[in-house]
Protein backbone atom coordinates (compact mmCIF):
# COMPACT_ATOMS: atom_id res chain seq x y z
CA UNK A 1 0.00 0.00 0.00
CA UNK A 2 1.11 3.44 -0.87
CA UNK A 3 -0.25 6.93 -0.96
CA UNK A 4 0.90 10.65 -0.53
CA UNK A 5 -1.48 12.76 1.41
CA UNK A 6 -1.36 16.41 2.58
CA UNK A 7 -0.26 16.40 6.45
CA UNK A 8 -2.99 18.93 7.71
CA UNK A 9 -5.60 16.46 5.98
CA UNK A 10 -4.44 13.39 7.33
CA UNK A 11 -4.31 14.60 11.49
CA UNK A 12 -7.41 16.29 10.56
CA UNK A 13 -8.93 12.99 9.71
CA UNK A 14 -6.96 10.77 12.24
CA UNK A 15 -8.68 13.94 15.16
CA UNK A 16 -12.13 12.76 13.83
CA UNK A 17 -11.62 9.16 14.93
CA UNK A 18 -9.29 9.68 17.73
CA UNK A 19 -11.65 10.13 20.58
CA UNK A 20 -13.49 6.73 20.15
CA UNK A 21 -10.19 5.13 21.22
CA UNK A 22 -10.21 4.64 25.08
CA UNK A 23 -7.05 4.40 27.58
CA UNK A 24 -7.51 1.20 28.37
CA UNK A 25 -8.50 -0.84 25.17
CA UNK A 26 -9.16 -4.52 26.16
CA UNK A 27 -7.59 -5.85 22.61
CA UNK A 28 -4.43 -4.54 21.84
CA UNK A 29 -6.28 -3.73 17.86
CA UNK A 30 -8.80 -1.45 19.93
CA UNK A 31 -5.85 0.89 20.19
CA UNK A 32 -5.58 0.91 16.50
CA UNK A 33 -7.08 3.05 13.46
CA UNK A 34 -7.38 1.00 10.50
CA UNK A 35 -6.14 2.84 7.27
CA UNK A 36 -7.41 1.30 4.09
CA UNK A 37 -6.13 3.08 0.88
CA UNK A 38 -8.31 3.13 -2.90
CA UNK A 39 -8.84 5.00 -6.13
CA UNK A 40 -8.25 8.79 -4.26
CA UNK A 41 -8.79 8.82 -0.75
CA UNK A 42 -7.79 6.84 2.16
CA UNK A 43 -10.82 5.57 5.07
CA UNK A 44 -9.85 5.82 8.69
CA UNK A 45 -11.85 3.81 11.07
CA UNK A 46 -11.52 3.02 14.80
CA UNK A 47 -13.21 1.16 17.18
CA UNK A 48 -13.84 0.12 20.95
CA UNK A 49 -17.19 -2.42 19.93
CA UNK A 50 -19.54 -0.28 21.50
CA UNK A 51 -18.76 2.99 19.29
CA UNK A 52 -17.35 3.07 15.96
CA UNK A 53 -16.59 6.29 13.72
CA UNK A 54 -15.35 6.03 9.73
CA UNK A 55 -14.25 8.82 7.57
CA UNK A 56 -12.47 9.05 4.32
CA UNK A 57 -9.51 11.79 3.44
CA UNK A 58 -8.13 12.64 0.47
CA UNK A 59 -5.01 10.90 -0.98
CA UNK A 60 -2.98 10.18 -4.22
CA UNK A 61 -3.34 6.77 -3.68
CA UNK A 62 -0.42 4.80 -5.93
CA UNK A 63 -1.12 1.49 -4.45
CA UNK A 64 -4.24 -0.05 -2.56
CA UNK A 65 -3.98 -1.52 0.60
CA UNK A 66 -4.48 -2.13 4.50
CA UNK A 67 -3.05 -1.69 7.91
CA UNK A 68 -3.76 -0.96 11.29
CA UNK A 69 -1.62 1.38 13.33
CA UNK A 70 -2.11 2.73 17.00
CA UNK A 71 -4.25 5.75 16.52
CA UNK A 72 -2.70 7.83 19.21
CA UNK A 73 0.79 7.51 18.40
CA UNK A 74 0.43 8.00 15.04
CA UNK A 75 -1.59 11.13 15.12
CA UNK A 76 1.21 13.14 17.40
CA UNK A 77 3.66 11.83 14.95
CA UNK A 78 1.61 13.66 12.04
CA UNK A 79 0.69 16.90 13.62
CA UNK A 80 4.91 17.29 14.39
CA UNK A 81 5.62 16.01 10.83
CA UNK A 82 7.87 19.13 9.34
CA UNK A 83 6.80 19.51 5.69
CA UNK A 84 2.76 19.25 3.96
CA UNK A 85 3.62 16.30 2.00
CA UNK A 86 3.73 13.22 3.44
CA UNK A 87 4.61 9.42 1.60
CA UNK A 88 3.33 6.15 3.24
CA UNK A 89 4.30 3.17 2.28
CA UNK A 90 3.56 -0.20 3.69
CA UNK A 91 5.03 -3.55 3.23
CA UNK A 92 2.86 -7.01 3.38
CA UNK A 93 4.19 -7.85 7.00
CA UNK A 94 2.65 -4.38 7.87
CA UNK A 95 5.62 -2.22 8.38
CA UNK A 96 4.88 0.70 7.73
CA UNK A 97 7.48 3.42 6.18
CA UNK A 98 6.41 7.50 6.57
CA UNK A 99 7.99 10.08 5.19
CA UNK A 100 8.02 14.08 5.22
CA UNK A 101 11.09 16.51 4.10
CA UNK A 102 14.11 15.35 6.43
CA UNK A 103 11.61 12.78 8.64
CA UNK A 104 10.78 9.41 8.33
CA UNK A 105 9.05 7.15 10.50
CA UNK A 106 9.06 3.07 11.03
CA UNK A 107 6.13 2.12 12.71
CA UNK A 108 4.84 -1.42 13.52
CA UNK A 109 1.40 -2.41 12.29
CA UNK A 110 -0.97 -4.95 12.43
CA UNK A 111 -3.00 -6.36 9.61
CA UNK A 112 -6.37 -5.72 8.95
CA UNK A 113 -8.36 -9.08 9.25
CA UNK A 114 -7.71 -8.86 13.29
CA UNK A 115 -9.69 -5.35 13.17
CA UNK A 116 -13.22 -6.07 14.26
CA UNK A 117 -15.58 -4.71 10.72
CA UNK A 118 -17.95 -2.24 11.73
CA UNK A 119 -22.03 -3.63 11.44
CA UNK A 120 -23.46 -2.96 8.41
CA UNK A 121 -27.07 -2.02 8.26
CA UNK A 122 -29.99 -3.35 6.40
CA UNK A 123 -33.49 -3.22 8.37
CA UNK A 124 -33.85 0.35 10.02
CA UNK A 125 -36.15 2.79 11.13
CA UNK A 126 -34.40 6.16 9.58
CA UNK A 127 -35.22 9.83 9.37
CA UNK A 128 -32.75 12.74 8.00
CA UNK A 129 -32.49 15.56 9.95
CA UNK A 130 -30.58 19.06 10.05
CA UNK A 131 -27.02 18.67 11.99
CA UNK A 132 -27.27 22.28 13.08
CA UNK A 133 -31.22 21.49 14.25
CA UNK A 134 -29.97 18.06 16.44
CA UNK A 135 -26.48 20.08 17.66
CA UNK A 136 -29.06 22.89 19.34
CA UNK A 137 -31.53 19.80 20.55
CA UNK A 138 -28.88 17.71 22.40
CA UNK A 139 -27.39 21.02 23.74
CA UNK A 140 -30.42 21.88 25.35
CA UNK A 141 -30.55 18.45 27.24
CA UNK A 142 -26.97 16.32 27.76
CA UNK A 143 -26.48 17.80 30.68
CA UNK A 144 -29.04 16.50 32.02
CA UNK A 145 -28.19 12.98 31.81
CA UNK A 146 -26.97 10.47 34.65
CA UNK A 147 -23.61 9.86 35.26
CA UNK A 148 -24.24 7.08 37.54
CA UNK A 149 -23.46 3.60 36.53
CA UNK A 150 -25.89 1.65 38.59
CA UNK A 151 -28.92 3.45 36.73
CA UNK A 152 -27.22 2.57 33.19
CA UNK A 153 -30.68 3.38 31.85
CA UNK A 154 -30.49 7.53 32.29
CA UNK A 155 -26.90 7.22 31.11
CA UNK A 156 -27.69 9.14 28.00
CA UNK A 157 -30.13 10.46 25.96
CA UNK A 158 -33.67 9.02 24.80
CA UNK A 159 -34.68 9.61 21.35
CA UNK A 160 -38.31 9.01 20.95
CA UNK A 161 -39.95 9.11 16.76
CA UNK A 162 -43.69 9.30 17.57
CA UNK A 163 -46.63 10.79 17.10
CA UNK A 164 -45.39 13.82 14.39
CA UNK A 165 -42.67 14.59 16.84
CA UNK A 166 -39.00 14.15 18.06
CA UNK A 167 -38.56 14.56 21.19
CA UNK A 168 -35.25 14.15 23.24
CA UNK A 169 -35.06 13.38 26.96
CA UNK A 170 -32.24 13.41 29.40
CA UNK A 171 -32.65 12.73 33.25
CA UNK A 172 -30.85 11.69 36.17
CA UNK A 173 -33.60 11.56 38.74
CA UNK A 174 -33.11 14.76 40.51
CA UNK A 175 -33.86 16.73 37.40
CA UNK A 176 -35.28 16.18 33.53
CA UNK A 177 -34.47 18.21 30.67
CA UNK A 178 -36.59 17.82 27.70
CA UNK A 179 -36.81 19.70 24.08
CA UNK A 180 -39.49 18.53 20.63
CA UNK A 181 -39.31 19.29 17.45
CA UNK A 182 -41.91 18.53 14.67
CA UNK A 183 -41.36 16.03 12.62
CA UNK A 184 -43.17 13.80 10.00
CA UNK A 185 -43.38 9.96 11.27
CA UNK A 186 -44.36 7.44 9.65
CA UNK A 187 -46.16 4.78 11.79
CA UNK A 188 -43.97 1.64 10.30
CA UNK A 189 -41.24 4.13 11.19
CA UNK A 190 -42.00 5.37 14.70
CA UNK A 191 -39.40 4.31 17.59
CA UNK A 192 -37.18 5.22 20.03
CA UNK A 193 -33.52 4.81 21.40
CA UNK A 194 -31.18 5.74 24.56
CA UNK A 195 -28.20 7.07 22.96
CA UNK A 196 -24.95 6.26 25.04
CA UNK A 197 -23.55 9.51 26.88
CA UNK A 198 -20.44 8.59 25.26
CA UNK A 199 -21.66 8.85 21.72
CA UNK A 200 -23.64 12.05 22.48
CA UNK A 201 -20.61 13.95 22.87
CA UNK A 202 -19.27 12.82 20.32
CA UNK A 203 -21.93 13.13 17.86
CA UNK A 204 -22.03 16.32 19.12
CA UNK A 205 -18.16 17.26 18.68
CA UNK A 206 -18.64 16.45 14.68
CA UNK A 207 -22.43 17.71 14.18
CA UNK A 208 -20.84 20.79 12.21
CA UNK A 209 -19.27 19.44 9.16
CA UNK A 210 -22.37 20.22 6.87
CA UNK A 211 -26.20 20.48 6.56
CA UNK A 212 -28.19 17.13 6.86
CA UNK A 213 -27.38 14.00 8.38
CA UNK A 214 -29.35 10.28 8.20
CA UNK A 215 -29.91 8.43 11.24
CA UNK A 216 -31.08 4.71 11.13
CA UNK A 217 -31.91 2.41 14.35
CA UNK A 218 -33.36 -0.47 15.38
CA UNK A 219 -33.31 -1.97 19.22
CA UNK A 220 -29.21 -3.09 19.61
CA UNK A 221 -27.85 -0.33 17.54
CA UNK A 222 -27.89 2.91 15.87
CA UNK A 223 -25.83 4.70 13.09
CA UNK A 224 -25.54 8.31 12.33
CA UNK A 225 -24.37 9.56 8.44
CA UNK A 226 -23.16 12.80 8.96
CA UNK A 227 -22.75 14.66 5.45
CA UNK A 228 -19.47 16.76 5.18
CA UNK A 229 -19.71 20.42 3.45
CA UNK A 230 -16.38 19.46 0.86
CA UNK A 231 -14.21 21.91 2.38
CA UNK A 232 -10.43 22.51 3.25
CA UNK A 233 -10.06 19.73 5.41
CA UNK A 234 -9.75 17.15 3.23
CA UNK A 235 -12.93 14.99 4.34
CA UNK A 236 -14.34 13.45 1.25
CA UNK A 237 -17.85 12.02 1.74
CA UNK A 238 -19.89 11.66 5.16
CA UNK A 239 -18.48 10.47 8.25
CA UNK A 240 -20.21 7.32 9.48
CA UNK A 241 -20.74 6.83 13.31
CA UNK A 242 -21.59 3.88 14.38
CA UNK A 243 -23.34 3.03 18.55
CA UNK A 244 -24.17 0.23 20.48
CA UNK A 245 -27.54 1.67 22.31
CA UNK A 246 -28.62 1.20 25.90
CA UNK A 247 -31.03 -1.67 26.17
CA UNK A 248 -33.64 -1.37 28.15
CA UNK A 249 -37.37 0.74 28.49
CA UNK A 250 -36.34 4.30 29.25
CA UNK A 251 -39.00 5.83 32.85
CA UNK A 252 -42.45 7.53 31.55
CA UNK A 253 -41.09 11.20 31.85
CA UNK A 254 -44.56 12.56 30.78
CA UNK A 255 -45.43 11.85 34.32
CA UNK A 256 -42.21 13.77 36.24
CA UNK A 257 -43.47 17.38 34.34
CA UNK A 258 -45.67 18.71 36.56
CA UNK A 259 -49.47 19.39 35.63
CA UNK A 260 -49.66 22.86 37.46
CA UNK A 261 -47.49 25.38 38.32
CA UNK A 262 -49.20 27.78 40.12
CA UNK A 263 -46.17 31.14 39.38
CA UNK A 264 -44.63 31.45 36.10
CA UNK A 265 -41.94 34.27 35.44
CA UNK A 266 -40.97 36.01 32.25
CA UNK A 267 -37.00 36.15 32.76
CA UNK A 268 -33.71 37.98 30.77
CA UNK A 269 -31.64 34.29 30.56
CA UNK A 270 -28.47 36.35 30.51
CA UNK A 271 -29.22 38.32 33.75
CA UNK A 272 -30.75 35.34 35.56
CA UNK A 273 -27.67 33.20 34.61
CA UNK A 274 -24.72 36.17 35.96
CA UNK A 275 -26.85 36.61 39.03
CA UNK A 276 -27.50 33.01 40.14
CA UNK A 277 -23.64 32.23 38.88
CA UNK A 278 -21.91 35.06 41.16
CA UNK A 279 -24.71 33.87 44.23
CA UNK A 280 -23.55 30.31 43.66
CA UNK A 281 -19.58 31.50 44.46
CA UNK A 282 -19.75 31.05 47.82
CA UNK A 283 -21.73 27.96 48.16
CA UNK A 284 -19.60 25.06 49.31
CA UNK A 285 -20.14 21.06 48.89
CA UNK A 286 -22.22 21.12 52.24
CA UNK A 287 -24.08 23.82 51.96
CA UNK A 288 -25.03 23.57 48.06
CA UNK A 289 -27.86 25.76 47.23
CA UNK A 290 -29.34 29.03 46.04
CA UNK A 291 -32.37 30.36 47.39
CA UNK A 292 -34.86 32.04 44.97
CA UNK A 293 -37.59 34.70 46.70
CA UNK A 294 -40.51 36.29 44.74
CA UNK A 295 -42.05 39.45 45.87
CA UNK A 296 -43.72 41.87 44.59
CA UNK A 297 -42.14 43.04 41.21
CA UNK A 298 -38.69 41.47 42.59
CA UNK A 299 -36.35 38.18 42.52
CA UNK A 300 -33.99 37.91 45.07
CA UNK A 301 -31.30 35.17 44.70
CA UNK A 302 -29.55 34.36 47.90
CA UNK A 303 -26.59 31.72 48.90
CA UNK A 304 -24.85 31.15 52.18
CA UNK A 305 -22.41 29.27 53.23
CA UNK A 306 -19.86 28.89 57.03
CA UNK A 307 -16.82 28.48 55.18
CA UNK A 308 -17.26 31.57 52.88
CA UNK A 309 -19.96 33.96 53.84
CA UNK A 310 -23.21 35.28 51.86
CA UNK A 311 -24.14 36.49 48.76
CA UNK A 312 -27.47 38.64 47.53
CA UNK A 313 -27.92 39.29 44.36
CA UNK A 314 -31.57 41.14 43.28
CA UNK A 315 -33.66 41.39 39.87
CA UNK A 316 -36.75 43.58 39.11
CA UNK A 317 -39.68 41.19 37.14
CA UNK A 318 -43.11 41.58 36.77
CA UNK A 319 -44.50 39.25 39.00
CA UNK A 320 -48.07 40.05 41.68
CA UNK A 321 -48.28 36.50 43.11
CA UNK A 322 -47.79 35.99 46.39
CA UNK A 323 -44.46 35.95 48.19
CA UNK A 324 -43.05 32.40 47.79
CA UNK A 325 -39.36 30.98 48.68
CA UNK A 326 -37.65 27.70 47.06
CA UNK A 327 -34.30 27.11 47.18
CA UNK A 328 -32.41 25.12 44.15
CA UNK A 329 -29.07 23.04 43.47
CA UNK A 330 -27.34 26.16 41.86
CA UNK A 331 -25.67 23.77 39.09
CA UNK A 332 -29.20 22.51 38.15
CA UNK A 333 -30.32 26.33 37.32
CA UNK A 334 -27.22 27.51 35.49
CA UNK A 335 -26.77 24.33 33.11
CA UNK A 336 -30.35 24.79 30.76
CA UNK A 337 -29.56 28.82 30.94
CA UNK A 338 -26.25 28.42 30.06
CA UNK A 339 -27.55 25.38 27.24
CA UNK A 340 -30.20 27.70 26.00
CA UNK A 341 -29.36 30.75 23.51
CA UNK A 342 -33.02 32.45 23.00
CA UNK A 343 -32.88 35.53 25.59
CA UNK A 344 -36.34 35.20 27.03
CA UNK A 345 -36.96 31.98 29.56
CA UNK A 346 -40.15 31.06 31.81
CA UNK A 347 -39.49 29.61 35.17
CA UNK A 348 -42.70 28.19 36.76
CA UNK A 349 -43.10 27.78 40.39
CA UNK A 350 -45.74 26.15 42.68
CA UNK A 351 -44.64 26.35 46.50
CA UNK A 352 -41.52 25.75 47.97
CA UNK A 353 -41.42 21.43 47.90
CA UNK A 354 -42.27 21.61 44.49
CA UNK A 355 -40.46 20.99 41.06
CA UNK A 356 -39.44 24.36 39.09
CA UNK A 357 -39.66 24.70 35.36
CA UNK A 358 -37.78 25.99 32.63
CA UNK A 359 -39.99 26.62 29.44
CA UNK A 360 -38.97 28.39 26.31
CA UNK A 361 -41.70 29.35 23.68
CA UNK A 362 -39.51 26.39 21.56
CA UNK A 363 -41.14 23.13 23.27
CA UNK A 364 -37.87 22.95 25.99
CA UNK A 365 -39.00 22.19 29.48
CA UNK A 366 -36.61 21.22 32.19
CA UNK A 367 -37.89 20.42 35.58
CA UNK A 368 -35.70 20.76 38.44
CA UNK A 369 -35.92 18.99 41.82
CA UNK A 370 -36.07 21.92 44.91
CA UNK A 371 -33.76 21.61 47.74
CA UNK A 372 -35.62 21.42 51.20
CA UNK A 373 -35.02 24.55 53.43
């Protein structure tokens, strides 16, 4: 196998399938990126069985071929590489030879038929949606997901196809963050999926490449074709992601939003956000909360803490309820303002044991757990 390939194309492509690769891979191969070289441009995959990601760079490919390489090494030994052009060459006992003005490179492979093929699909649900659309929607909820192993189920985020809508959920008990968008659904095509916390982010990290992207499912897997705008990085074609999903029947969260709230707020995100933020600075690990008041025409935000003091920090709204006091895990109110970019937010209150609510006018709720004063 041999090709020549421009240097800033080939990290750029070896950065896209980097992060799948963990620490500790269990099979030496899982460590690996498997290069496979034809007509003019070279695929890079890598693995770890539950997540797979494929893209394709382009090459001057002078011979076709295969190896496997470790991904990690090989991509700090690119991004140092001195000049743009780069040779590689690789014999049948998978050495591999790479070259670039004064440098070259020996580097141990290992051939391909130990590298475990990613699935292929055939029977799938699928829908095409915009990347930019689905980067805004799993914004608005990831941080919302569990990070707790023993409830595997809330580790990571539950796409449900129904009913005209898509609608993405992430909880992890204490609070539930939830945003819809319309969408036509077909009935033989309606389903849902929990989408590994892993792959989230890094759907997420490549959701920017170019307009559209297909997603197909069915109940052990899901794959995600994400279309590339052909730009100056030298991807060619769309890069394919490839999940294992969560198994398992994701909690009714219809029945955690509440059915009344009997206080809602019109609030400046921004100004909310920098006030409950510089409150939340002297909260410590014991005493973790902020404490929201409503009186007439005013929100108070207050935190105390022994260790570090008190802070009050004060808003005028238009509000004529009654006075009413709940207090909040400050982390749980600054993640959906700080997810959300529209400037105008709802907050909806009942009494001070209930739930609060964050509502935009763009079907996003996220209901948050109170802390007891």
């Amino acid at each position: 196998m041999k090709f020549k390939i421009n240097r800033d194309h080939f990290s750029n492509g070896l950065a896209q399938v980097l992060n799948v690769v963990g620490s500790k891979a269990t099979m030496p191969i899982l460590s690996n990126v498997l290069i496979e070289a034809e007509k003019d441009y070279i695929c890079l995959t890598t693995t770890n069985l539950d997540l797979g990601i494929r893209c394709k760079i382009k090459a001057e490919v002078k011979e076709g071929g295969s190896v496997t390489l470790p991904v990690k090494r090989l991509a700090t030994i690119v991004r140092e590489l001195p000049n743009i052009d780069v040779t590689f060459d690789s014999t049948p006992n998978h050495q591999v030879k790479l070259s670039s003005g004064g440098s070259t490179f020996k580097i141990v492979g290992i051939g391909k038929e130990e590298f475990p093929p990613l699935p292929e699909f055939g029977d799938e649900k699928n829908f095409t949606l915009e990347q930019a659309e689905l980067t805004s929607m799993l914004k608005s909820v990831s941080y919302a997901q569990s990070s707790d192993e023993t409830r595997y189920i809330l580790n990571g985020v539950y796409f449900n196809f129904r009913d005209g809508k898509l609608n993405l959920v992430a909880t992890d008990g204490r609070r539930l963050a939830l945003i819809s968008k319309d969408l036509e659904v077909l009935p033989e095509n309606a389903g849902s999926i929990i989408l590994p916390a892993k792959t989230v982010s890094e759907l997420t990290r490549m959701l920017d490449k170019g307009e559209k992207l297909k997603i197909a499912f069915n109940d052990r897997r899901a794959s995600f074709q994400i279309n590339t705008d052909k730009d100056s990085s030298g991807l060619v074609d769309s890069i394919y992601l490839y999940s294992k999903v969560v198994e398992g029947n994701y909690p009714n969260y219809q029945q955690v939003i509440p059915k009344e709230t009997h206080q809602r707020i019109k609030l400046e995100r921004e100004l909310f956000l920098e006030c409950v933020h510089r409150a939340a600075l002297v909260t410590s690990e014991k005493s973790n909360s902020v404490k929201i008041k409503l009186s007439s025409n005013l929100l108070e935000i207050t935190a105390q803490s022994p260790d570090f003091g008190e802070a009050h920090e004060s808003m005028a709204i238009a509000y004529s309820g009654p006075d009413l006091q709940v207090a909040f895990n400050p982390a749980f109110v600054i993640d959906p303002l700080k997810a959300l970019t529209k400037d105008e937010v709802f907050f909806e209150l009942k009494d001070e044991v209930s739930p609060g609510v964050f509502k935009t006018l763009e079907n996003f709720i996220c209901v948050i757990m109170p802390v007891r004063l």
